[in-house]
Each structure stands twice: as C-alpha cells, then as structure tokens.
N, C-alpha and C. Protein backbone atom coordinates (compact mmCIF):
# COMPACT_ATOMS: atom_id res chain seq x y z
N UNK A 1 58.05 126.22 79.37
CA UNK A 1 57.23 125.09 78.95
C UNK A 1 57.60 123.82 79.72
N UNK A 2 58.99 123.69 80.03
CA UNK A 2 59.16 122.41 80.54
C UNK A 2 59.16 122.05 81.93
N UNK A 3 58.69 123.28 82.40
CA UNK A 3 58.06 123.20 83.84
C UNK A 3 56.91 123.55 83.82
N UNK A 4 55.95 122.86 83.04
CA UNK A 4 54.33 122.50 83.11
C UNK A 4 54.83 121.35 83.49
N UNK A 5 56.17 119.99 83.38
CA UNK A 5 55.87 118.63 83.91
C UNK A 5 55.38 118.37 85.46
N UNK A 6 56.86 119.47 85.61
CA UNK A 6 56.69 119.36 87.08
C UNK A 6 55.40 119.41 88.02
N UNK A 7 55.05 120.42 87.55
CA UNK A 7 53.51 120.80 88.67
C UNK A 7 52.79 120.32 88.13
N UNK A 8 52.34 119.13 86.86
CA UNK A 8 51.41 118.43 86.32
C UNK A 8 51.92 116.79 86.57
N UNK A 9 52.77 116.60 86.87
CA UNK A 9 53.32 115.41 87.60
C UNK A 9 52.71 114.98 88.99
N UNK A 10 52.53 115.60 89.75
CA UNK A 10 52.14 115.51 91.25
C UNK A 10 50.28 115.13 91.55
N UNK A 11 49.66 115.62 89.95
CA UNK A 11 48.59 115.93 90.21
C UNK A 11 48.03 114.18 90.09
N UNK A 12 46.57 113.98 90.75
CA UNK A 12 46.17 112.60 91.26
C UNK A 12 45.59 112.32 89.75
N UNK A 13 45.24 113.25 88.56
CA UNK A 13 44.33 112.88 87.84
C UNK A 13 45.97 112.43 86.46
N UNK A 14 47.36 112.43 86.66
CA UNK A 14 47.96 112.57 85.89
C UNK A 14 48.74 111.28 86.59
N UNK A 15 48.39 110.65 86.91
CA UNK A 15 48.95 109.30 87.94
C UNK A 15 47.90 108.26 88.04
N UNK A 16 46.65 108.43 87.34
CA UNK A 16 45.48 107.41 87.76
C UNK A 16 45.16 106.67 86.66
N UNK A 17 44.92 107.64 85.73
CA UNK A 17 44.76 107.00 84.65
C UNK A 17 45.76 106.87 83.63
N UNK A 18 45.54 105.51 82.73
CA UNK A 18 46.25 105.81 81.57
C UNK A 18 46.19 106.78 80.29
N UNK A 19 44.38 107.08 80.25
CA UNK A 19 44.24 107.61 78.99
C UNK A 19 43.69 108.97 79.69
N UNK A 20 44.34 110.21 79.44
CA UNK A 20 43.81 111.66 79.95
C UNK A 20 42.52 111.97 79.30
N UNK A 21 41.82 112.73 80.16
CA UNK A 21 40.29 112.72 79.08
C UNK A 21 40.48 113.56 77.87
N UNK A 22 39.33 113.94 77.15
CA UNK A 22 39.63 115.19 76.39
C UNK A 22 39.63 116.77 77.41
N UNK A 23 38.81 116.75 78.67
CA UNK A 23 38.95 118.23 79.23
C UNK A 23 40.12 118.50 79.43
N UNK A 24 40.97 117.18 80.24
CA UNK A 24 42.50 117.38 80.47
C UNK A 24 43.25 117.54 79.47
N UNK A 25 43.37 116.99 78.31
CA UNK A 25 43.96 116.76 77.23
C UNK A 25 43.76 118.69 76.48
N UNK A 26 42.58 118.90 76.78
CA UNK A 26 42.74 120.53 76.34
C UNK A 26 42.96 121.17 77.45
N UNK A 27 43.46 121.29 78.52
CA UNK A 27 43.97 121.82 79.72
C UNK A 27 45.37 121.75 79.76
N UNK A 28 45.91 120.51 79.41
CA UNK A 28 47.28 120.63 79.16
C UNK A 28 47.31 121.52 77.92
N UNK A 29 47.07 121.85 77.03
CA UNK A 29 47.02 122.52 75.65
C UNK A 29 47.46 124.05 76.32
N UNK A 30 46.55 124.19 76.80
CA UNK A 30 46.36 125.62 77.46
C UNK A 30 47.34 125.82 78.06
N UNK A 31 47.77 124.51 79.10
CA UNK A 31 48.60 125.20 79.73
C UNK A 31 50.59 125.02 79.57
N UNK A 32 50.57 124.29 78.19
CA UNK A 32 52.11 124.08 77.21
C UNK A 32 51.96 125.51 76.43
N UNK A 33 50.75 126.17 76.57
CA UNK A 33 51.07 127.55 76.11
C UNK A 33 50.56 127.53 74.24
N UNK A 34 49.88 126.27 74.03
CA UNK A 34 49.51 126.48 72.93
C UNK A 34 48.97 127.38 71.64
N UNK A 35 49.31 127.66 70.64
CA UNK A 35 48.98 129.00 70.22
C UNK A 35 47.29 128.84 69.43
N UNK A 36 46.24 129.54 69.23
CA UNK A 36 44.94 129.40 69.05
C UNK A 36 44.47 128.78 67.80
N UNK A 37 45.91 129.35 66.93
CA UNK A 37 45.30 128.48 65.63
C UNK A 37 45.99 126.89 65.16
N UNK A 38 47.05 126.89 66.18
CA UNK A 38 47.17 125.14 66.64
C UNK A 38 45.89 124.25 67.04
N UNK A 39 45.36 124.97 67.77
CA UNK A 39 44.25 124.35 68.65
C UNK A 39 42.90 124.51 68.02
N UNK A 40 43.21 124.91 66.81
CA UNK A 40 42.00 125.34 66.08
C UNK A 40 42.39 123.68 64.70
N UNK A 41 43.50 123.62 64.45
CA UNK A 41 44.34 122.72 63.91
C UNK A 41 43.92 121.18 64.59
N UNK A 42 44.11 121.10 65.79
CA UNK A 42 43.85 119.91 66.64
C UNK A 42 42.65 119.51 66.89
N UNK A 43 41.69 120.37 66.96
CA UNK A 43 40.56 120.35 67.15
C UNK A 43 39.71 119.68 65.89
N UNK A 44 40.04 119.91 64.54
CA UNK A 44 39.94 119.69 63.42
C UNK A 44 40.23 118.20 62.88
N UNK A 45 41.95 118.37 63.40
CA UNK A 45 42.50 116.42 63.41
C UNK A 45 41.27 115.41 64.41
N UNK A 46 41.16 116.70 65.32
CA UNK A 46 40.39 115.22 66.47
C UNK A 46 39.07 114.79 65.86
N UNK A 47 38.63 115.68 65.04
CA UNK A 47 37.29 115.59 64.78
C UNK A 47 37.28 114.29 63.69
N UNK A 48 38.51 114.81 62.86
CA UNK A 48 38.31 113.39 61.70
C UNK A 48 38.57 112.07 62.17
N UNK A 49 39.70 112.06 63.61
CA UNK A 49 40.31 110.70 63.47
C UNK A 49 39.21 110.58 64.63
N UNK A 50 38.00 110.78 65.14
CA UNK A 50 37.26 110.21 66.07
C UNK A 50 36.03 109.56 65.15
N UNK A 51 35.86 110.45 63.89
CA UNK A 51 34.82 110.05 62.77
C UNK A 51 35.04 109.00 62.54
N UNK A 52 36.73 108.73 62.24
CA UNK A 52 37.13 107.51 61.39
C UNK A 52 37.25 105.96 62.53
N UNK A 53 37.35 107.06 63.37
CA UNK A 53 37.55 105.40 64.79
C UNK A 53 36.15 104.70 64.63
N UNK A 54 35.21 105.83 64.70
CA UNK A 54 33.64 105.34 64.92
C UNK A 54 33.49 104.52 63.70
N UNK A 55 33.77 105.15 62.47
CA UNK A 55 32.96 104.41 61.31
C UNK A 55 33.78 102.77 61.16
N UNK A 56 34.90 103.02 61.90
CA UNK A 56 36.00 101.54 61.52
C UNK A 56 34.95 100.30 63.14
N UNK A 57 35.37 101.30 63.68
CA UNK A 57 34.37 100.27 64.51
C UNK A 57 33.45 99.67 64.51
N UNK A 58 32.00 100.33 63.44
CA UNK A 58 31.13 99.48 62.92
C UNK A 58 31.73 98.99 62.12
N UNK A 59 32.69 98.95 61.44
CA UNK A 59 33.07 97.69 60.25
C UNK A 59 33.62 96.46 60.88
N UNK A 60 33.55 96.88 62.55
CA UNK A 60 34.20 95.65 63.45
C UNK A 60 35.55 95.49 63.05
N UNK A 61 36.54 97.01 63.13
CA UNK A 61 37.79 97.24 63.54
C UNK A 61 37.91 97.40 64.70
N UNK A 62 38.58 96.67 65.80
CA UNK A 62 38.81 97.10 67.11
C UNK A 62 40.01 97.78 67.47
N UNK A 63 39.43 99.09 68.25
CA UNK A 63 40.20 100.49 67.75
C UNK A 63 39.76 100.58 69.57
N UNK A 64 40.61 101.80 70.26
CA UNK A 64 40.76 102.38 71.66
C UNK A 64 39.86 103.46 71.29
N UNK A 65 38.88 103.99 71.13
CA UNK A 65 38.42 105.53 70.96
C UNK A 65 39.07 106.34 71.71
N UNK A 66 38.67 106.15 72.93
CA UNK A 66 39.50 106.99 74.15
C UNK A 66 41.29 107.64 73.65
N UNK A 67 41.69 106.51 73.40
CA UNK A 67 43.41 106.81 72.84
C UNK A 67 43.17 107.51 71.96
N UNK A 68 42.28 107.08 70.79
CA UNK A 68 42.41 107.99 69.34
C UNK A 68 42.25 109.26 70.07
N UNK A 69 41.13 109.68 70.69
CA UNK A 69 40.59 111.10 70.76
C UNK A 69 41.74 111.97 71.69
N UNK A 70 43.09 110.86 72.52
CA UNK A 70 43.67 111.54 73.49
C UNK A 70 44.76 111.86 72.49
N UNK A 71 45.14 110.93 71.79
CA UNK A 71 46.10 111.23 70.70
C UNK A 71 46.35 112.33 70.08
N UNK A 72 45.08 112.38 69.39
CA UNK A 72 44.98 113.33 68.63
C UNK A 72 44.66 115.00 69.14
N UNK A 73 44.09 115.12 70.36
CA UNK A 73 44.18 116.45 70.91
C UNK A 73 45.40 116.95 71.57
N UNK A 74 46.54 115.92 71.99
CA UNK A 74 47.65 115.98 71.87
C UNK A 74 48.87 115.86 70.97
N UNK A 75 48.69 115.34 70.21
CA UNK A 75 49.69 114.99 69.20
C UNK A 75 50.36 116.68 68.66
N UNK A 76 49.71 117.74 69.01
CA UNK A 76 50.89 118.82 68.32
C UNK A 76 50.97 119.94 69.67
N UNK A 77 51.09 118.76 70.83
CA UNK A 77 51.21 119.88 72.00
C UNK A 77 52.29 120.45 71.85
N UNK A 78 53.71 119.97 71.26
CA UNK A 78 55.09 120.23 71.80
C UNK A 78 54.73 121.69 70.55
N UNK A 79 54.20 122.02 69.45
CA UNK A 79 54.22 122.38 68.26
C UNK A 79 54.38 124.04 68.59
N UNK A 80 53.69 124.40 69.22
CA UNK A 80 54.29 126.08 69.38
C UNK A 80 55.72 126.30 70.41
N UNK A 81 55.59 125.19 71.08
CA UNK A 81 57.31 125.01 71.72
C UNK A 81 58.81 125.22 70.53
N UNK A 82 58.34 124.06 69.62
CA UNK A 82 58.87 123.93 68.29
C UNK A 82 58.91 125.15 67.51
N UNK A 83 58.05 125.96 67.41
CA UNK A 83 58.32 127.20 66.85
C UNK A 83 58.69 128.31 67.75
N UNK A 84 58.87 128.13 68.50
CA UNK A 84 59.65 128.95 69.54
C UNK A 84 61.08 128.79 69.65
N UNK A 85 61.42 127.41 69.69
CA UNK A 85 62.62 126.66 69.38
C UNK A 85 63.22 125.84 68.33
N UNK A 86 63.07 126.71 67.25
CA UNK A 86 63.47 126.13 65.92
C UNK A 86 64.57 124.89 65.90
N UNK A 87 64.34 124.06 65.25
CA UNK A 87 65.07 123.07 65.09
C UNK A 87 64.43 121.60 65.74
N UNK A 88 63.63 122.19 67.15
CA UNK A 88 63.02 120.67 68.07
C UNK A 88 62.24 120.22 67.28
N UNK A 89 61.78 119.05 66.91
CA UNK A 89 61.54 117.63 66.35
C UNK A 89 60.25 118.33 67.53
N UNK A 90 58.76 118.36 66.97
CA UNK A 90 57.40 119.13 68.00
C UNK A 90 57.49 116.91 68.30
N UNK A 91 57.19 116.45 67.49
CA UNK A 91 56.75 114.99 67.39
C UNK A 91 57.20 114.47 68.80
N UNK A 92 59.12 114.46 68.62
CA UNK A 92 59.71 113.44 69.54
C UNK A 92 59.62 114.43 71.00
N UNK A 93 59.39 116.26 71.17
CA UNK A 93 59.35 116.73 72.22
C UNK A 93 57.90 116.29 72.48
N UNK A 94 56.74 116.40 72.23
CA UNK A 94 55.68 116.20 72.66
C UNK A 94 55.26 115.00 73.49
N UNK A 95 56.25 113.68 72.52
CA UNK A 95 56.08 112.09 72.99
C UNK A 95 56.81 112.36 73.94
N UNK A 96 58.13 113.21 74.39
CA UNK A 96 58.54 113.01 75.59
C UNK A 96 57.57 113.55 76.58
N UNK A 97 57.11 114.99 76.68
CA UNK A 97 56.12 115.65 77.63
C UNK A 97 55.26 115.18 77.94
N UNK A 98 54.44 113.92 77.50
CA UNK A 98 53.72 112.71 77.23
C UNK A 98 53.38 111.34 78.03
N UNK A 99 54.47 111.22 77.58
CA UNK A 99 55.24 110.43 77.94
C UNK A 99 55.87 110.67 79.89
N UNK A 100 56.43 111.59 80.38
CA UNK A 100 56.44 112.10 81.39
C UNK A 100 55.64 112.48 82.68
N UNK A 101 54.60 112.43 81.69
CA UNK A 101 53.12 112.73 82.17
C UNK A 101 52.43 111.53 82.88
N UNK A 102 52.98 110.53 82.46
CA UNK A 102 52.33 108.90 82.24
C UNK A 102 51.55 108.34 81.51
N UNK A 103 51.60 108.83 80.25
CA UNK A 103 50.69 108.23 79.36
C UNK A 103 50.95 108.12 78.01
N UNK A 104 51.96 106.49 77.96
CA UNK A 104 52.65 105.76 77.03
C UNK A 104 52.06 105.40 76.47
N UNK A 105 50.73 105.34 75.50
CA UNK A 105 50.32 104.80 74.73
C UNK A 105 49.86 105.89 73.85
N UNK A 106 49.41 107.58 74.67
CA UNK A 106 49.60 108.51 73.88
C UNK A 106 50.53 108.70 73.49
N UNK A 107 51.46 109.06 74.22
CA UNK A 107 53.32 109.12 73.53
C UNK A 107 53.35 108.38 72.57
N UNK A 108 53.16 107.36 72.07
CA UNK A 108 53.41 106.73 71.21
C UNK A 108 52.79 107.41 69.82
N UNK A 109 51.39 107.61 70.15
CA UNK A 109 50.57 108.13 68.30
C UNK A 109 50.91 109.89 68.83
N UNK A 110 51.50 110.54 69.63
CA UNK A 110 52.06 111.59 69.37
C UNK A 110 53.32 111.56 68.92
N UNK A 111 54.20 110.74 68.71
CA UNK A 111 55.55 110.45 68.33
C UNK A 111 55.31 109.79 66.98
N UNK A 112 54.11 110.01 66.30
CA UNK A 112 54.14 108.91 65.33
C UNK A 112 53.17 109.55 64.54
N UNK A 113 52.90 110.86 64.73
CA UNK A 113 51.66 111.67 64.08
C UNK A 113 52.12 112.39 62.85
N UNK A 114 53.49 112.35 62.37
CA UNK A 114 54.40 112.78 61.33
C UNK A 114 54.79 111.68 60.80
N UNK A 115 55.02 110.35 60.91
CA UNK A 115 55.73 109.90 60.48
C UNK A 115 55.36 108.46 61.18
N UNK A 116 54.88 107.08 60.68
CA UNK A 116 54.24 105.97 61.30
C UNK A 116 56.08 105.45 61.22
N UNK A 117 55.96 104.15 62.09
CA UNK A 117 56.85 103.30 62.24
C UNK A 117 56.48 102.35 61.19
N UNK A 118 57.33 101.25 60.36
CA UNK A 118 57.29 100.35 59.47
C UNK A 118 57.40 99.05 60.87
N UNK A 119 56.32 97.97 60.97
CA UNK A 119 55.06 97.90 59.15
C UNK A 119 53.86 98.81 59.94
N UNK A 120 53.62 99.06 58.99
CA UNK A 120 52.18 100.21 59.21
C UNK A 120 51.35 99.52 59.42
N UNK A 121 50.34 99.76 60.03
CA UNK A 121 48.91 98.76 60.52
C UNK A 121 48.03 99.85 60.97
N UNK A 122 46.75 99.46 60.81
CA UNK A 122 45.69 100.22 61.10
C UNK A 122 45.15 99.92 62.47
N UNK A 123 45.75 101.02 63.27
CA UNK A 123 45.71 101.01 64.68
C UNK A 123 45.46 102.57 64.95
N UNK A 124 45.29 102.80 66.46
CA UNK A 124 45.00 104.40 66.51
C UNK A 124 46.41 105.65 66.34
N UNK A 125 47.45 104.59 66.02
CA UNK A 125 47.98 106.19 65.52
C UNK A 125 48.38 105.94 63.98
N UNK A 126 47.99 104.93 63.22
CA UNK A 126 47.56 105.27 61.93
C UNK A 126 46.65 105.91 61.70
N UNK A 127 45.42 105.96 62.91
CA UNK A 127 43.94 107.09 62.48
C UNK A 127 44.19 108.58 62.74
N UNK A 128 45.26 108.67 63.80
CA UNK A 128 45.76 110.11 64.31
C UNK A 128 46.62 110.37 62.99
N UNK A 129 47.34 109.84 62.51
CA UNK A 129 48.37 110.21 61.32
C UNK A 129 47.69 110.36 60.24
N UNK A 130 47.01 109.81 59.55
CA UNK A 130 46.46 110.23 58.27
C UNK A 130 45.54 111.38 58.67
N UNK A 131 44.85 111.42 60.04
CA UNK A 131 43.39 112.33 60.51
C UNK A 131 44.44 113.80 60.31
N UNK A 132 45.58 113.56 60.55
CA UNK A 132 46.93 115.05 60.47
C UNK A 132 47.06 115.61 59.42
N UNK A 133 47.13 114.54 58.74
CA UNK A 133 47.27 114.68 57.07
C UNK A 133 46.14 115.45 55.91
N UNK A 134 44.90 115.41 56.73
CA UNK A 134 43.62 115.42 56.07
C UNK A 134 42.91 116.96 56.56
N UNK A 135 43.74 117.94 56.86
CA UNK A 135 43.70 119.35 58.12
C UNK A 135 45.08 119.90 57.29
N UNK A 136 44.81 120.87 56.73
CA UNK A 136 45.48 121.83 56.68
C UNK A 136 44.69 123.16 56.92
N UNK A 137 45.79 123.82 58.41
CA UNK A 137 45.40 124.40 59.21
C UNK A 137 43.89 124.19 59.94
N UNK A 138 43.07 124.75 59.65
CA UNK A 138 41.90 124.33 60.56
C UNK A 138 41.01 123.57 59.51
N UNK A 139 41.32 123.76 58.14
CA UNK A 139 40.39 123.31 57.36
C UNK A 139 40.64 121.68 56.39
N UNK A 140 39.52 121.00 56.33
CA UNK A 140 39.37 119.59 56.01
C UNK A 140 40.16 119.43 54.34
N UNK A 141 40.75 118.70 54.11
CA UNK A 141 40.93 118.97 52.95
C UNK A 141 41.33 117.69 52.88
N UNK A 142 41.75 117.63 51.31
CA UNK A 142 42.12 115.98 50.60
C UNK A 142 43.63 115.86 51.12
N UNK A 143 44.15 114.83 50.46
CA UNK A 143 45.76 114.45 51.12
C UNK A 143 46.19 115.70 49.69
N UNK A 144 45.79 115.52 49.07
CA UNK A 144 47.17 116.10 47.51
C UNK A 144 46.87 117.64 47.54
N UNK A 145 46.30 118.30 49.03
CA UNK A 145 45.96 119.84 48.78
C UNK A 145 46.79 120.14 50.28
N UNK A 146 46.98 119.07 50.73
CA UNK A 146 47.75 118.77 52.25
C UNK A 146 48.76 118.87 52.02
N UNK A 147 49.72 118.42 51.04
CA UNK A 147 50.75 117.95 51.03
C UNK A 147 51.29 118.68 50.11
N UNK A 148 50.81 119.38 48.76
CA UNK A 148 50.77 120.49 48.12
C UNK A 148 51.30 121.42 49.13
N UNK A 149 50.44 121.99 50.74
CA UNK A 149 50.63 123.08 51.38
C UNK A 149 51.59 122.76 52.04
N UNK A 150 51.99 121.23 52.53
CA UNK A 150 53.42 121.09 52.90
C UNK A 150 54.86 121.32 52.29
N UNK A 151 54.38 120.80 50.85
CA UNK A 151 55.66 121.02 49.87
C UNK A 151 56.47 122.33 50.20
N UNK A 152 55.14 123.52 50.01
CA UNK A 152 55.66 125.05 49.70
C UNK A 152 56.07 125.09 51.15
N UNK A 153 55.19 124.75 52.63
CA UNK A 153 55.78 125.34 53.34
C UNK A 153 57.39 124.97 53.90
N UNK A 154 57.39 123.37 53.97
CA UNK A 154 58.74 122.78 54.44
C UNK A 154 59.41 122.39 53.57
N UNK A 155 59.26 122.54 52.10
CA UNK A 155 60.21 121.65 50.98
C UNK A 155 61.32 122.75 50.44
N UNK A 156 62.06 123.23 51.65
CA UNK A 156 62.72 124.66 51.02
C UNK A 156 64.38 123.79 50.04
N UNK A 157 64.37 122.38 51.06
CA UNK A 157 65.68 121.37 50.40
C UNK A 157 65.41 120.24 49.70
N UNK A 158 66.43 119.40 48.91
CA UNK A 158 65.86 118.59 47.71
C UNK A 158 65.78 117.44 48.66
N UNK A 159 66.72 117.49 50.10
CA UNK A 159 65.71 116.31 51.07
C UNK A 159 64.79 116.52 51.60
N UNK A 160 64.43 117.33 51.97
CA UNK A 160 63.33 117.81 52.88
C UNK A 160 61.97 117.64 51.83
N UNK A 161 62.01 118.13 49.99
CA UNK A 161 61.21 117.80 49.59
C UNK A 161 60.44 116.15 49.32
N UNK A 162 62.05 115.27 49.14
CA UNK A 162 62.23 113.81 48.92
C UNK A 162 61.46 113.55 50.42
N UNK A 163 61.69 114.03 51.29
CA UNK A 163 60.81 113.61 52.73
C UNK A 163 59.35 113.26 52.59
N UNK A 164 59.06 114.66 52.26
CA UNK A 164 57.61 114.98 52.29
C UNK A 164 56.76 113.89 51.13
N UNK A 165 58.01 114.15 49.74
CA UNK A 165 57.13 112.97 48.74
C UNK A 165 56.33 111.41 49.42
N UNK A 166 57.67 111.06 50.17
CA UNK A 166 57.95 109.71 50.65
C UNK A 166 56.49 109.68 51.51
N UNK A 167 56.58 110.38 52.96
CA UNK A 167 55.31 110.92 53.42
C UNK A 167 53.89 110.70 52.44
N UNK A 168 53.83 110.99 51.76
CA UNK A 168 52.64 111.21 50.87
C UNK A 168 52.17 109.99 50.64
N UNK A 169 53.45 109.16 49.83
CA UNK A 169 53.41 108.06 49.46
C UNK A 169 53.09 107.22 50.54
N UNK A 170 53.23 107.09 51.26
CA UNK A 170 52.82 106.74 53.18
C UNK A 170 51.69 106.56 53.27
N UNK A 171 51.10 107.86 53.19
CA UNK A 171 49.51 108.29 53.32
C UNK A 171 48.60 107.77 53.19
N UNK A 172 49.17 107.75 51.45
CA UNK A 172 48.57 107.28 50.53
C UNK A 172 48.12 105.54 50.85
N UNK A 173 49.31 104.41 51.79
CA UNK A 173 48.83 103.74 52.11
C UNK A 173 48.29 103.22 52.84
N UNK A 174 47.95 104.28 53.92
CA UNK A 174 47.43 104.62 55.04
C UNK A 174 45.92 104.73 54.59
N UNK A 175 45.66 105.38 53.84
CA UNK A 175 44.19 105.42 53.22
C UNK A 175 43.61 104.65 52.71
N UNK A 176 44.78 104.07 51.82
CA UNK A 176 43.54 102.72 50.83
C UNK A 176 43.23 101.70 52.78
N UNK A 177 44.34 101.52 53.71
CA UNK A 177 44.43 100.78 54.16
C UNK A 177 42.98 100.71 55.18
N UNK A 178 42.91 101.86 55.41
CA UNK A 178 41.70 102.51 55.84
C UNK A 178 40.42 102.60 55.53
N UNK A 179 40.38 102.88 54.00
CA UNK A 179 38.65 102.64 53.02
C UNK A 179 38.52 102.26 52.86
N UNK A 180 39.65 100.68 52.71
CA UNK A 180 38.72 99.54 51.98
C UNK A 180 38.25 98.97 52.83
N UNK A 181 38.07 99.25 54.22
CA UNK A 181 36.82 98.88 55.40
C UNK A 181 35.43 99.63 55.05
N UNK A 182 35.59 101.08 54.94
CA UNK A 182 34.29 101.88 55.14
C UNK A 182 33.52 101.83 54.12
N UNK A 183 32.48 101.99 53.74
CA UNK A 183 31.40 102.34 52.78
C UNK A 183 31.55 103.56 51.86
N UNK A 184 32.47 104.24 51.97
CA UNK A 184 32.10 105.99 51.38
C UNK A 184 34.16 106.01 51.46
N UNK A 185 34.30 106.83 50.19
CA UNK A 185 35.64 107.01 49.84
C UNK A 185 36.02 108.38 50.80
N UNK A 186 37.74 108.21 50.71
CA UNK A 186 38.23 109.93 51.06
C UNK A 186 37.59 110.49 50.84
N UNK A 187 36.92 111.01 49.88
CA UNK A 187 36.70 112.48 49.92
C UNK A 187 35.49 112.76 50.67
N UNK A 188 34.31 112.00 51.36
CA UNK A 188 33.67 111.71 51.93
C UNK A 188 34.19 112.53 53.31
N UNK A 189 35.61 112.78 53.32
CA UNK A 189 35.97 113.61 54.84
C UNK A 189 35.46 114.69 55.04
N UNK A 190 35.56 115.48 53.38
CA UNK A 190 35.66 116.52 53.26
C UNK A 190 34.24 117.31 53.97
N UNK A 191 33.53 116.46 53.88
CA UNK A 191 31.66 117.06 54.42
C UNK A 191 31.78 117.33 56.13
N UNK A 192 33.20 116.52 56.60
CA UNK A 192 32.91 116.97 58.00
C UNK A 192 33.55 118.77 58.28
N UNK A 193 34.35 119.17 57.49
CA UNK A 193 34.63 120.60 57.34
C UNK A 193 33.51 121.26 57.22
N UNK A 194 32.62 120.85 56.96
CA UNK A 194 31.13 121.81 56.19
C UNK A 194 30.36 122.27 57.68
N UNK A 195 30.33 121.49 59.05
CA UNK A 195 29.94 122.10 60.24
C UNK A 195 31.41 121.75 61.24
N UNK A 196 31.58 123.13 61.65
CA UNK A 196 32.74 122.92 62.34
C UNK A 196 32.18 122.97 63.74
C-alpha cells in the first residue's frame, strides 16, 4: 500500500491541483487496494455530505463543494490498510497518504472524519464527519442506529465504549449545528437511501 505514494507522486495531475477530482479520488481508492464494501460505504458518505453542502449553500453557508466531495470519497482510504494492519489509526494513516499526495486541505477532513478538532464549526469536515456518522455500512440511517452499530462493533472496553458515547454526544452537536440552517430535520437524510 505504501508504495501507491511513490508512483502517484510523480504524476502531473497529483502536483497541479489542490483538490483531486472525484474520478481521481476513486482511482486512488482502487488503487490503496480498497475493499468493495468500503467503497460502497464512501460512496454513500459522499452522497449525504454533497446533499448537505448543496442544501447549506442555498441557506448562504459558504462551503468548498469540491473539498467536501474530495473529502469524503477519501476519508476511509487508509480503512482496509487498517484492517489489514490492526491497530493503525485508518484516520491519521489516510491524512498522511493524503497529505503526501499534496492535498492538505483533504488531509485535514480525512484526519478529522472520526473525530472533529475543538471548537467545532460548520465547515467541510464537519459535513464529511457527521455525513460518516449518518452510513452505516452502505445504508442511510439516523445517528442513534449508527452509533448503536458502533457500540456493539468497537465498544468491546469501558473506554472505548466512554469514546464512542462522547462521539455521539459530538454528533449530536454537529447536527443541531447543521439544521438549524436547513428547512427539513435529520431524518429528512434518510429519503436519500431510498435511490442509491
């Protein structure tokens, strides 16, 4: 995996721009070796946090679309690396591979797609982070059916569960911070699961 940098380093389209498109952004996917139902996962995040960029933007939030959408089709590249290599942090390997690549402003809402930096603000990797939150596995769901499926899968310790609570509680202000711009509540996400 960690010699995709190398031979993706040299290339003119990974040196020009800041923000990778989405073809590249799923080309690197492909080629970090991503596994299908990750990318079935990402595909899902991208869809909500590009919904949510659009609808914040008519509320005259000024938001990067481009970043959100690069963010978020990246944000769980490092993630089958991570399960290959139990123990790597997918978040902080991905922001590095990212990051390496030349493109520090993705690194950033991929390093931040688990877990926002304090103070939280509604920027594009608050839309990539909650859009994470709102996807379990490929399918749309509320935060408390998200985080429910997190409990059982990662809450095997009484920190690891205290993590995830905290997380939630996060979310949670990640969302009001979020709707009380738009017209139509959370659960309003849920209709974009209905055409995939």
């Amino acid at each position: 995996m960690e010699g995709h940098l190398e031979r993706l380093k040299g290339t003119s389209q990974a040196k020009s721009i800041e923000i990778p498109s989405a073809e590249f952004c799923l080309e690197l996917l492909k080629r970090f070796g991503t596994y299908p139902h990750i990318i079935a996962h990402i595909k899902q995040v991208t869809k909500v946090a590009l919904f949510l960029g659009r609808e914040l933007e008519k509320q005259g939030i000024r938001l990067n679309i481009s970043l959100i959408e690069a963010g978020a089709l990246l944000h769980d590249i490092a993630k089958t690396y991570s399960i290959e290599h139990p123990g790597v942090d997918h978040a902080a390997k991905g922001a590095e591979w990212v990051r390496k690549l030349g493109y520090p402003a993705v690194a950033e809402i991929v390093a931040s797609h688990v877990e926002l930096p304090e103070p939280i603000a509604l920027d594009e990797r608050a839309i990539v982070n909650y859009a994470d939150k709102r996807v379990k596995h490929d399918q749309i769901v509320s935060l408390e059916e998200r985080f429910e499926d997190l409990l059982a899968r990662y809450g095997k310790t009484e920190a690891r569960r205290r993590f995830i609570k905290r997380l939630y509680e996060r979310t949670k202000e990640v969302e009001r911070m979020i709707f009380k711009h738009l017209p139509f509540s959370p659960a309003f996400i849920n209709r974009l699961g209905k055409n995939k």
